[in-house]
N, C-alpha and C. Protein backbone atom coordinates (compact mmCIF):
# COMPACT_ATOMS: atom_id res chain seq x y z
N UNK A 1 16.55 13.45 6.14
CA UNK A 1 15.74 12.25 6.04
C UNK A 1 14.42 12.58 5.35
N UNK A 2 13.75 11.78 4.56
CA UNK A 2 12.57 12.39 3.71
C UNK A 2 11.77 11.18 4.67
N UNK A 3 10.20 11.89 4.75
CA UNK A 3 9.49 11.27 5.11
C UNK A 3 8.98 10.23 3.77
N UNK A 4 8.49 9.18 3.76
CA UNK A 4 8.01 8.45 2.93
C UNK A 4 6.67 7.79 2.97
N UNK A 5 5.61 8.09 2.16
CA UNK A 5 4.52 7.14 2.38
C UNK A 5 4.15 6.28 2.31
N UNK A 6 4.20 5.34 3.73
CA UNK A 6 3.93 3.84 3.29
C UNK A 6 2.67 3.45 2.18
N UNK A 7 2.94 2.04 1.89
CA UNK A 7 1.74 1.54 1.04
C UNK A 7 1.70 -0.09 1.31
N UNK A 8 0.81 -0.50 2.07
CA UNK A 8 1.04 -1.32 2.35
C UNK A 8 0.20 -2.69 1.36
N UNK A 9 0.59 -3.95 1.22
CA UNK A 9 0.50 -4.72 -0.35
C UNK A 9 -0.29 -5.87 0.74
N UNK A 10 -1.11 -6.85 -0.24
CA UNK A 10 -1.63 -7.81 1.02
C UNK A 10 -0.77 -8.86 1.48
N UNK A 11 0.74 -8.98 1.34
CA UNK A 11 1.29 -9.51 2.17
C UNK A 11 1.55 -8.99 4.17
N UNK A 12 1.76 -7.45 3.62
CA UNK A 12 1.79 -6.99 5.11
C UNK A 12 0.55 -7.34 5.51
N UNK A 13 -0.80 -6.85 4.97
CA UNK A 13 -1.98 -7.61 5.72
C UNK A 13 -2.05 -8.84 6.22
N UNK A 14 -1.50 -9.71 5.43
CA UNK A 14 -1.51 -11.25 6.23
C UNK A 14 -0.34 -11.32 7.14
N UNK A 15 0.44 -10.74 6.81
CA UNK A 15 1.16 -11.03 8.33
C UNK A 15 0.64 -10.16 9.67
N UNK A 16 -0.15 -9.21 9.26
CA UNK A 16 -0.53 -8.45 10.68
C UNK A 16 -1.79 -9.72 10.90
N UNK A 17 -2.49 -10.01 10.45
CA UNK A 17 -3.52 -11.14 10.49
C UNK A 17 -2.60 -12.54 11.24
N UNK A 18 -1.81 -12.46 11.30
CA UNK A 18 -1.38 -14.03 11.07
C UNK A 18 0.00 -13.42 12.89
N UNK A 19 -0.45 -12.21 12.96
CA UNK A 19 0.54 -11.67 14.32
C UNK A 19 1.87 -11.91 14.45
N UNK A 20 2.11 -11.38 12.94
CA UNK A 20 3.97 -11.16 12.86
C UNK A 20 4.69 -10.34 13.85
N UNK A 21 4.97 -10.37 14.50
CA UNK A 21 5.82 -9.54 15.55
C UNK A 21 6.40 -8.25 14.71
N UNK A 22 7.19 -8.83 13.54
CA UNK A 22 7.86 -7.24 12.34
C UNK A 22 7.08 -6.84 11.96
N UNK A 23 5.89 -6.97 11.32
CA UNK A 23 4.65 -6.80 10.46
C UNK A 23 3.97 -5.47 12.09
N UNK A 24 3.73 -6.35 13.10
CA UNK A 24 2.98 -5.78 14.37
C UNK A 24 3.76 -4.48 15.10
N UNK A 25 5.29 -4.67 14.49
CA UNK A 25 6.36 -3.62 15.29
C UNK A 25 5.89 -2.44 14.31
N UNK A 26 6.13 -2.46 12.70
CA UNK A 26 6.09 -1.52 11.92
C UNK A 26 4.92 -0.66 11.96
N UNK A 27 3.71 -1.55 11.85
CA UNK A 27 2.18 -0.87 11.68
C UNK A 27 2.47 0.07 12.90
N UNK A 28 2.25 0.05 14.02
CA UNK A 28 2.49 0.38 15.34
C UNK A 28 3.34 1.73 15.10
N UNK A 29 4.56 1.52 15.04
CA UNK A 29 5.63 2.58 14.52
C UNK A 29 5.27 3.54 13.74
N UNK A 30 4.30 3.22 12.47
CA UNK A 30 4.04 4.30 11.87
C UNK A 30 2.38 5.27 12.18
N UNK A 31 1.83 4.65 13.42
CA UNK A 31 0.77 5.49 13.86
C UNK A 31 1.86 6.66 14.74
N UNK A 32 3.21 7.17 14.68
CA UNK A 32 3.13 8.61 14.54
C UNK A 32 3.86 8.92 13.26
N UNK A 33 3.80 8.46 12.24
CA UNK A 33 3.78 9.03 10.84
C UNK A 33 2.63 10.11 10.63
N UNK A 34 3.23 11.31 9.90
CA UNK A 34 1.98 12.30 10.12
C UNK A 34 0.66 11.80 8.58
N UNK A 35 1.30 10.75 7.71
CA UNK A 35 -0.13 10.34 6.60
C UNK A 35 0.36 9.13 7.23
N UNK A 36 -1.10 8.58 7.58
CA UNK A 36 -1.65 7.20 7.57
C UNK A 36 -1.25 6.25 6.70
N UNK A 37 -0.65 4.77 6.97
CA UNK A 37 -0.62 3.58 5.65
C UNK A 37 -1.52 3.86 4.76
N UNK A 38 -1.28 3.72 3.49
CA UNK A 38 -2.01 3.55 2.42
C UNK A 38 -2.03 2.08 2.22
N UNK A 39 -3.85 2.10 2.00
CA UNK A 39 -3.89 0.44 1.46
C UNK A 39 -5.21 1.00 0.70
N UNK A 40 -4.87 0.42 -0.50
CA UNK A 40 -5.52 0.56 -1.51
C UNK A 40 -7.25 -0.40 -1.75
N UNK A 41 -8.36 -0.41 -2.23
CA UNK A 41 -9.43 -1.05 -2.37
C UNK A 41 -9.40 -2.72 -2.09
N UNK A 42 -8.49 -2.32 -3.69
CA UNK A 42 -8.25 -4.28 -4.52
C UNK A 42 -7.27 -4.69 -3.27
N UNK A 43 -6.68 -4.51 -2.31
CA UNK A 43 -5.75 -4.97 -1.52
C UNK A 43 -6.38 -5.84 -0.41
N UNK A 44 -7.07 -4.33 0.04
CA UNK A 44 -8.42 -5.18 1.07
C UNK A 44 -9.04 -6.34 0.69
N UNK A 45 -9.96 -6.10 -0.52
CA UNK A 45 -10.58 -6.99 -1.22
C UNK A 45 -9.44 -8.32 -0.56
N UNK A 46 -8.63 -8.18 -1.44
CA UNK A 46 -7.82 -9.77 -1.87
C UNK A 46 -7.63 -10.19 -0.52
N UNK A 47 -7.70 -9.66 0.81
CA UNK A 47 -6.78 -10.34 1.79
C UNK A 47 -8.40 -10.38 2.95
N UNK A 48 -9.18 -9.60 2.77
CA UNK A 48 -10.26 -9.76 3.69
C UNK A 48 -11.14 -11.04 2.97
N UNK A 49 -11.96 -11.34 4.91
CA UNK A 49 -12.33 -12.41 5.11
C UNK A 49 -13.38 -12.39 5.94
N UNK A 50 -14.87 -13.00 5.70
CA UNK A 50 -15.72 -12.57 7.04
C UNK A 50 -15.94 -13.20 8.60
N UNK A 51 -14.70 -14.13 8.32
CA UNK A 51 -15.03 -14.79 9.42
C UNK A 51 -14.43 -13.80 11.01
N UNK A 52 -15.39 -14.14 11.82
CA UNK A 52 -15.43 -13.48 13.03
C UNK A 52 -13.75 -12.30 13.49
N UNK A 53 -12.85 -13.92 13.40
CA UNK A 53 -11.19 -13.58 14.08
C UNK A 53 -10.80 -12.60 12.98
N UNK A 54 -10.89 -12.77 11.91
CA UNK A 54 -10.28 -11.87 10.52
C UNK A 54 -10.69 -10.33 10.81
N UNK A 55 -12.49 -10.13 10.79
CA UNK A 55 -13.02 -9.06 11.40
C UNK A 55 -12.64 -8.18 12.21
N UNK A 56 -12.41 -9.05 13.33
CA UNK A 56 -11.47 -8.23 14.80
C UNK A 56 -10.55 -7.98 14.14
N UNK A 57 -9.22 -8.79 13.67
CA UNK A 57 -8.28 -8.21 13.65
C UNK A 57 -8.27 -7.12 12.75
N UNK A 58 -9.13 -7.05 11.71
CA UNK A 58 -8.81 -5.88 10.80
C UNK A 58 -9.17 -5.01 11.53
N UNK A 59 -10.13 -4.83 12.19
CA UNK A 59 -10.96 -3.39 12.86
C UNK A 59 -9.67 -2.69 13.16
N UNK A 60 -8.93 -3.92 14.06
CA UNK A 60 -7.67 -3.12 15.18
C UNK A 60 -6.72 -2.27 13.85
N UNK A 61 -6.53 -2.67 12.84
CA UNK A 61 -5.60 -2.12 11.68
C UNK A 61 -5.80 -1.14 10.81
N UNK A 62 -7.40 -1.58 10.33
CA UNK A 62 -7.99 -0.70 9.54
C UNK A 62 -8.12 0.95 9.74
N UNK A 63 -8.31 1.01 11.39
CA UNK A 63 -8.48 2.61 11.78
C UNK A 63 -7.10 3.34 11.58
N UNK A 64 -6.33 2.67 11.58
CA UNK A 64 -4.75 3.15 11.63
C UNK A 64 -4.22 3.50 10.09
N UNK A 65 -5.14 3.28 9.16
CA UNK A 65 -4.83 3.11 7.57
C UNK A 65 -6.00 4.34 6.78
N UNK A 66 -5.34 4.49 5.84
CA UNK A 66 -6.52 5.03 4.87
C UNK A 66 -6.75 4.34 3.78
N UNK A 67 -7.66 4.03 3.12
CA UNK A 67 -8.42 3.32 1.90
C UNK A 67 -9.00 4.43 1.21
N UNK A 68 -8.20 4.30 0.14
CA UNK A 68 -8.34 6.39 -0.49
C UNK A 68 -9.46 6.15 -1.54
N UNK A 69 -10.25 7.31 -1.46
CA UNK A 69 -11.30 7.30 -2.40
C UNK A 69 -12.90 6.34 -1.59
N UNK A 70 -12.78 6.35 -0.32
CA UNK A 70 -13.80 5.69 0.51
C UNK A 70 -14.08 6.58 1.58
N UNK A 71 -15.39 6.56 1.58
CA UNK A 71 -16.12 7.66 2.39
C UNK A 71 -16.45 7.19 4.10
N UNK A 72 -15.98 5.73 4.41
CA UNK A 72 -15.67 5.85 5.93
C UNK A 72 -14.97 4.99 6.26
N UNK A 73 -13.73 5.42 5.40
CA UNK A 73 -12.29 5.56 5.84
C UNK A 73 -11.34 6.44 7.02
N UNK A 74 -10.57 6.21 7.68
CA UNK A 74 -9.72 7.24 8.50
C UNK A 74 -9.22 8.29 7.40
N UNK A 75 -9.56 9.30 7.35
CA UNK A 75 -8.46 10.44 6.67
C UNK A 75 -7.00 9.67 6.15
N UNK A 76 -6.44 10.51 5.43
CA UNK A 76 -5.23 10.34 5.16
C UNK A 76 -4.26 10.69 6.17
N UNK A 77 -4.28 12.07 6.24
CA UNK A 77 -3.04 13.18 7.10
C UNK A 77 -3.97 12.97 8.49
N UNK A 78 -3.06 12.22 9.40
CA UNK A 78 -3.38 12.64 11.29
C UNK A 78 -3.32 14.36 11.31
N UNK A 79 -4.12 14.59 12.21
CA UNK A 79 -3.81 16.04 13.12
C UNK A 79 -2.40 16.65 12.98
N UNK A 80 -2.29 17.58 12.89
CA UNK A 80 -1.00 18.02 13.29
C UNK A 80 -0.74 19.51 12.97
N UNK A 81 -0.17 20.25 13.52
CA UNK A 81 -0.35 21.81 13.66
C UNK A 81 0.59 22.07 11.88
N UNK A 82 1.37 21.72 11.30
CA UNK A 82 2.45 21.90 10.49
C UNK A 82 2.00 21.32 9.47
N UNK A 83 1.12 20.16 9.22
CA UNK A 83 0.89 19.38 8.15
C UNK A 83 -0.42 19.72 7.61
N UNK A 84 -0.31 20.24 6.17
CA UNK A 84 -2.35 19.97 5.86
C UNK A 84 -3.21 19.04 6.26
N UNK A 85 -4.35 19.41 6.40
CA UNK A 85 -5.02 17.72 6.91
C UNK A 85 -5.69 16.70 5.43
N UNK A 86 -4.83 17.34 4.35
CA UNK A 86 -5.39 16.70 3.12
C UNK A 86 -4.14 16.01 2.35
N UNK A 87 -4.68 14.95 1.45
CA UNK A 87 -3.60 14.44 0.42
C UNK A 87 -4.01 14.62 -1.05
N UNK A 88 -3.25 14.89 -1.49
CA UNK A 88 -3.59 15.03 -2.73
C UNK A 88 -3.68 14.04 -3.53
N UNK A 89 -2.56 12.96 -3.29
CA UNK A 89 -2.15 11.79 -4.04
C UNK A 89 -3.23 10.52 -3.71
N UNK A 90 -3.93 11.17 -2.53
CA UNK A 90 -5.20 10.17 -2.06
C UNK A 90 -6.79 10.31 -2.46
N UNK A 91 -6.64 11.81 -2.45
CA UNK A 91 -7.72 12.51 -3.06
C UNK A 91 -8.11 12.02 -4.90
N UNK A 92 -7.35 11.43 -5.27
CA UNK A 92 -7.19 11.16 -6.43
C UNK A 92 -7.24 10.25 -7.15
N UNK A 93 -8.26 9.92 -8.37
CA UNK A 93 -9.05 8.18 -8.11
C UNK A 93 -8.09 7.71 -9.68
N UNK A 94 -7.93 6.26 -9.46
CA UNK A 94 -7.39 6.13 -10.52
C UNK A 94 -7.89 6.52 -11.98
N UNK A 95 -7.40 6.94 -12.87
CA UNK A 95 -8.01 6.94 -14.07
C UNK A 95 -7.49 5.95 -15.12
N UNK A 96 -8.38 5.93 -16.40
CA UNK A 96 -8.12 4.98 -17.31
C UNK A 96 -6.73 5.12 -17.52
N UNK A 97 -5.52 6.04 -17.55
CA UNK A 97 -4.37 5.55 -17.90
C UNK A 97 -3.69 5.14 -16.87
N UNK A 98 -4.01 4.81 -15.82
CA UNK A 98 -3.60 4.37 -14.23
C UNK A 98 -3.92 2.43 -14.77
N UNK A 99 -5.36 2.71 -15.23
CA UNK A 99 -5.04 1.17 -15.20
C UNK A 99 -4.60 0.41 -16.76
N UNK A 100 -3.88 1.45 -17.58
CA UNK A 100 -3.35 0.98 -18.59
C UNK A 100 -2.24 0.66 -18.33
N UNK A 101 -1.40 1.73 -17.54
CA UNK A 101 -0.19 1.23 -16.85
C UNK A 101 0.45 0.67 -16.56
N UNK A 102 -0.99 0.07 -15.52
CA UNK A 102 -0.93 -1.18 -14.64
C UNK A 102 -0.94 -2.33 -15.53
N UNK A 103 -1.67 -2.47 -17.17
CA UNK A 103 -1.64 -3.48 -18.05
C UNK A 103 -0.17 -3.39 -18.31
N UNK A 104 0.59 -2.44 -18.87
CA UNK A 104 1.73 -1.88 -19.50
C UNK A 104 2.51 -2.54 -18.41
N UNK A 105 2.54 -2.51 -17.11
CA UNK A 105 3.70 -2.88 -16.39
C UNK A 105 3.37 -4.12 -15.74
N UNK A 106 2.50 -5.50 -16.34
CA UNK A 106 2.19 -6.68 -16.34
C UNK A 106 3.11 -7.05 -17.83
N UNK A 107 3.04 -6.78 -18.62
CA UNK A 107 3.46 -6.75 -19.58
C UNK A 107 5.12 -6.81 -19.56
N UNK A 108 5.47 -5.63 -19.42
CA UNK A 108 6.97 -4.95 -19.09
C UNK A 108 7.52 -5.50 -17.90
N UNK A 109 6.97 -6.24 -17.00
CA UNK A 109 7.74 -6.47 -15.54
C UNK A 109 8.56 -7.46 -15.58
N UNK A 110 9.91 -7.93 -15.13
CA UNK A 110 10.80 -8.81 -15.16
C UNK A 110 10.65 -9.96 -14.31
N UNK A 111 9.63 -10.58 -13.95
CA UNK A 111 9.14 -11.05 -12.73
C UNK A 111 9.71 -12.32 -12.17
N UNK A 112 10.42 -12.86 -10.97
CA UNK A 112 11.07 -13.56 -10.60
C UNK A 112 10.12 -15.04 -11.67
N UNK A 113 10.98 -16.09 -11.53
CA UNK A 113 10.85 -17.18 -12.25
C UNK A 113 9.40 -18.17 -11.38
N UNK A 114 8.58 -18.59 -12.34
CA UNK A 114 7.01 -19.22 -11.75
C UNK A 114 6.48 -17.99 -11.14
N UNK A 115 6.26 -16.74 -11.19
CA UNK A 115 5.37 -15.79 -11.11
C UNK A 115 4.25 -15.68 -11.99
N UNK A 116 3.76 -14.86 -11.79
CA UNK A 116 2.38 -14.80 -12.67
C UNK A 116 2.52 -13.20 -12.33
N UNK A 117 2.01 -12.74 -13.23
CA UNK A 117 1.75 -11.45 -13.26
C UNK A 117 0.25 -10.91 -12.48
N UNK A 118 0.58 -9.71 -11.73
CA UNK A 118 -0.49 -9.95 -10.52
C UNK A 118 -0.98 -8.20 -10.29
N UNK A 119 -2.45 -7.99 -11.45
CA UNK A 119 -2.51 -6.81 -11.30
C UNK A 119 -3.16 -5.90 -10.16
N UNK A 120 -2.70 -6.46 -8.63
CA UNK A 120 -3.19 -5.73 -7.84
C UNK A 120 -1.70 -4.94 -7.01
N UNK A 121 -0.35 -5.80 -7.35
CA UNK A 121 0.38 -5.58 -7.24
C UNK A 121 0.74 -4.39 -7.76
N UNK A 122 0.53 -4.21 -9.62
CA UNK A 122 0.98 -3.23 -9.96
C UNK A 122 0.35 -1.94 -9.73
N UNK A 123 -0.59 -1.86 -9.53
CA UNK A 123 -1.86 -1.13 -8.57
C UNK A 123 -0.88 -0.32 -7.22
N UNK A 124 -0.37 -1.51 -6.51
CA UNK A 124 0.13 -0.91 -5.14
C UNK A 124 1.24 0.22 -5.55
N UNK A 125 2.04 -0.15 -6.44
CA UNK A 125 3.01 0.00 -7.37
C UNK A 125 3.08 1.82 -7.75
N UNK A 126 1.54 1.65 -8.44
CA UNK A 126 0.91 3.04 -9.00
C UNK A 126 0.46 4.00 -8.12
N UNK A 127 -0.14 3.18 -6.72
CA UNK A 127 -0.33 4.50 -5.65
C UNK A 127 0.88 4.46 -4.79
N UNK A 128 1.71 3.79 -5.01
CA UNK A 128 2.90 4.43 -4.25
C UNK A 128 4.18 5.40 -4.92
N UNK A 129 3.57 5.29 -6.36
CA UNK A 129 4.56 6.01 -7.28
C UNK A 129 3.64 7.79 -6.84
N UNK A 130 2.49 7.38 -7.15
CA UNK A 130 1.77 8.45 -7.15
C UNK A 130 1.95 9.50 -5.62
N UNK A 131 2.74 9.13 -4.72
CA UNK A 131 2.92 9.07 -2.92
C UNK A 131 4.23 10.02 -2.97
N UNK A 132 4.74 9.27 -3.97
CA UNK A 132 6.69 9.40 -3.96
C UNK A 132 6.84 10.73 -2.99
N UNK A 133 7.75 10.47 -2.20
CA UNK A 133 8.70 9.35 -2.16
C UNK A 133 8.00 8.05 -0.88
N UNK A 134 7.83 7.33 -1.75
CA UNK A 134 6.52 5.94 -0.84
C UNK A 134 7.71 4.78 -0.55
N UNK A 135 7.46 4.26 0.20
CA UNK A 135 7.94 2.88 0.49
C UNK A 135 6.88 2.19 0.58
N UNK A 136 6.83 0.99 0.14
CA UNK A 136 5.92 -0.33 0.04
C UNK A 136 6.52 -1.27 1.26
N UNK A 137 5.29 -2.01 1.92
CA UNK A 137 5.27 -3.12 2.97
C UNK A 137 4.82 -4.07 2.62
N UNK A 138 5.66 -5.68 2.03
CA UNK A 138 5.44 -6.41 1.45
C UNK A 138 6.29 -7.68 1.26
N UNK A 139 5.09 -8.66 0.98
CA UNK A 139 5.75 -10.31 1.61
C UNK A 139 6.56 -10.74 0.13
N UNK A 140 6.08 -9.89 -0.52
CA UNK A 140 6.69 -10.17 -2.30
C UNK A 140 7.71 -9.02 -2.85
N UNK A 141 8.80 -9.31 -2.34
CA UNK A 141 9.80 -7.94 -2.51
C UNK A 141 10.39 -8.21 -4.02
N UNK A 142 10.35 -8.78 -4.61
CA UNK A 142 10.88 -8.93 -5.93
C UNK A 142 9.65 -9.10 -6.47
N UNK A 143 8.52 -9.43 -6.34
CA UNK A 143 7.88 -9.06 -7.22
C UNK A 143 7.47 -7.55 -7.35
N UNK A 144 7.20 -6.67 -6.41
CA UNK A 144 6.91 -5.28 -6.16
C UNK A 144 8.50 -4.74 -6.95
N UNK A 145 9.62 -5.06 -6.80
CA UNK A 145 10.71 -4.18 -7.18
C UNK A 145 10.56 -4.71 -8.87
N UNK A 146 10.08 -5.60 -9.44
CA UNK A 146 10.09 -5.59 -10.54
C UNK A 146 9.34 -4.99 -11.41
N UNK A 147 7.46 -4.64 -10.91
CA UNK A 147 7.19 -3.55 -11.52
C UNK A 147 7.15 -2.23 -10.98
N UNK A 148 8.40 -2.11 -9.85
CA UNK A 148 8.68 -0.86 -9.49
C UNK A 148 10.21 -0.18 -11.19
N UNK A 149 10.60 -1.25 -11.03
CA UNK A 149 11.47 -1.05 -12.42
C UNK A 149 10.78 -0.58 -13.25
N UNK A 150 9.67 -0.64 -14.06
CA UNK A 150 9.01 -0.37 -15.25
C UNK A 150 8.88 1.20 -14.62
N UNK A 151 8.62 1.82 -14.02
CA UNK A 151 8.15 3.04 -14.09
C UNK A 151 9.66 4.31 -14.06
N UNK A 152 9.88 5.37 -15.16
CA UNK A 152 10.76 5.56 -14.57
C UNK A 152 10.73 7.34 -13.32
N UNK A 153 12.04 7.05 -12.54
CA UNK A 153 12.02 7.68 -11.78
C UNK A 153 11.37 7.77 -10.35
N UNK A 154 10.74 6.49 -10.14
CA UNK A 154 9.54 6.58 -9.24
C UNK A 154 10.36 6.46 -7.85
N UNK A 155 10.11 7.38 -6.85
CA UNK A 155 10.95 7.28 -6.17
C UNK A 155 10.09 6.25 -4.70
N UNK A 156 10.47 4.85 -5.17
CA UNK A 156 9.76 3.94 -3.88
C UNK A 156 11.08 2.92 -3.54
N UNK A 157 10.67 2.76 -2.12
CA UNK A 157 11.47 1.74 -1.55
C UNK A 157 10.66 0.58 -1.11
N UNK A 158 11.32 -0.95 -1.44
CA UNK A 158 10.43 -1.40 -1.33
C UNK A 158 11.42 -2.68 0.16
N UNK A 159 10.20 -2.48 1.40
CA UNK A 159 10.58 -3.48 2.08
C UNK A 159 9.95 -4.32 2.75
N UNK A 160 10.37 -5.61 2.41
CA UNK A 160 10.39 -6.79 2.65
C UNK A 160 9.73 -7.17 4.10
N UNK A 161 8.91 -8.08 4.73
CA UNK A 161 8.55 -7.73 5.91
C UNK A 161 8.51 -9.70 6.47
């Protein structure tokens, strides 16, 4: 069985916001994953909110996640006698051909019919390629598997929540 690093897209955020029971089973489940959910900057951004209830609930989620490239964030890698306590793939900030890519696979993506091309998606896309072998947590499973297509070899699974 390969371990896989989640990445979670702002659909899983709104359903942990919104107290999906699957969304609430999974997060949960993977606090003993030995790396933390990945949720990326632009993800937060898009799905946070300042009102009071939004606040709380993120606090409860946020500690359980890493937001890579942010200085008071949870770590990536939990404790653990066997595992480094570092990531590499987190440690690591996008660069200009990260977000050409991300143009390149707006471009290239096959995207279900009345989509719009949505570059925070392909973003999730790029730090979960960058994870491999990553699985993505997400309310848009055809849109994530379509610019999971553009890249090749990337070894992500993408599920549906």
């Amino acid at each position: 069985m390969i371990a896989r690093t989640v990445v979670y897209d702002a659909g899983m955020l709104v359903a942990l916001l919104r107290d999906s029971p699957a969304a609430r089973l999974l997060h949960h489940g993977l606090r003993a994953a030995p790396h933390r959910p990945v949720l990326i900057g632009p993800v937060l951004a898009q799905a946070w909110r300042p009102d009071p209830k939004t606040v709380h609930a993120f606090s409860q989620y946020l500690k359980d996640c890493t937001v890579p490239q942010t200085r008071d964030s949870a770590p990536p890698m939990r404790r653990a006698a066997n595992v480094p306590t570092g990531c590499v793939a987190c440690a690591r900030t996008f660069t200009l051909d990260s977000y050409k890519r991300a143009g390149a696979m707006l471009a290239e993506a096959k995207l279900p019919t009345k989509k719009r091309p949505d570059v925070i998606d392909a973003l999730v896309v790029i730090t979960a390629a960058l994870h491999g072998p990553a699985q993505i947590l997400t309310s848009d499973p055809d849109d994530i598997a379509a610019y999971t297509a553009t890249l090749d070899h990337a070894d992500i699974l993408v599920e549906p929540i």
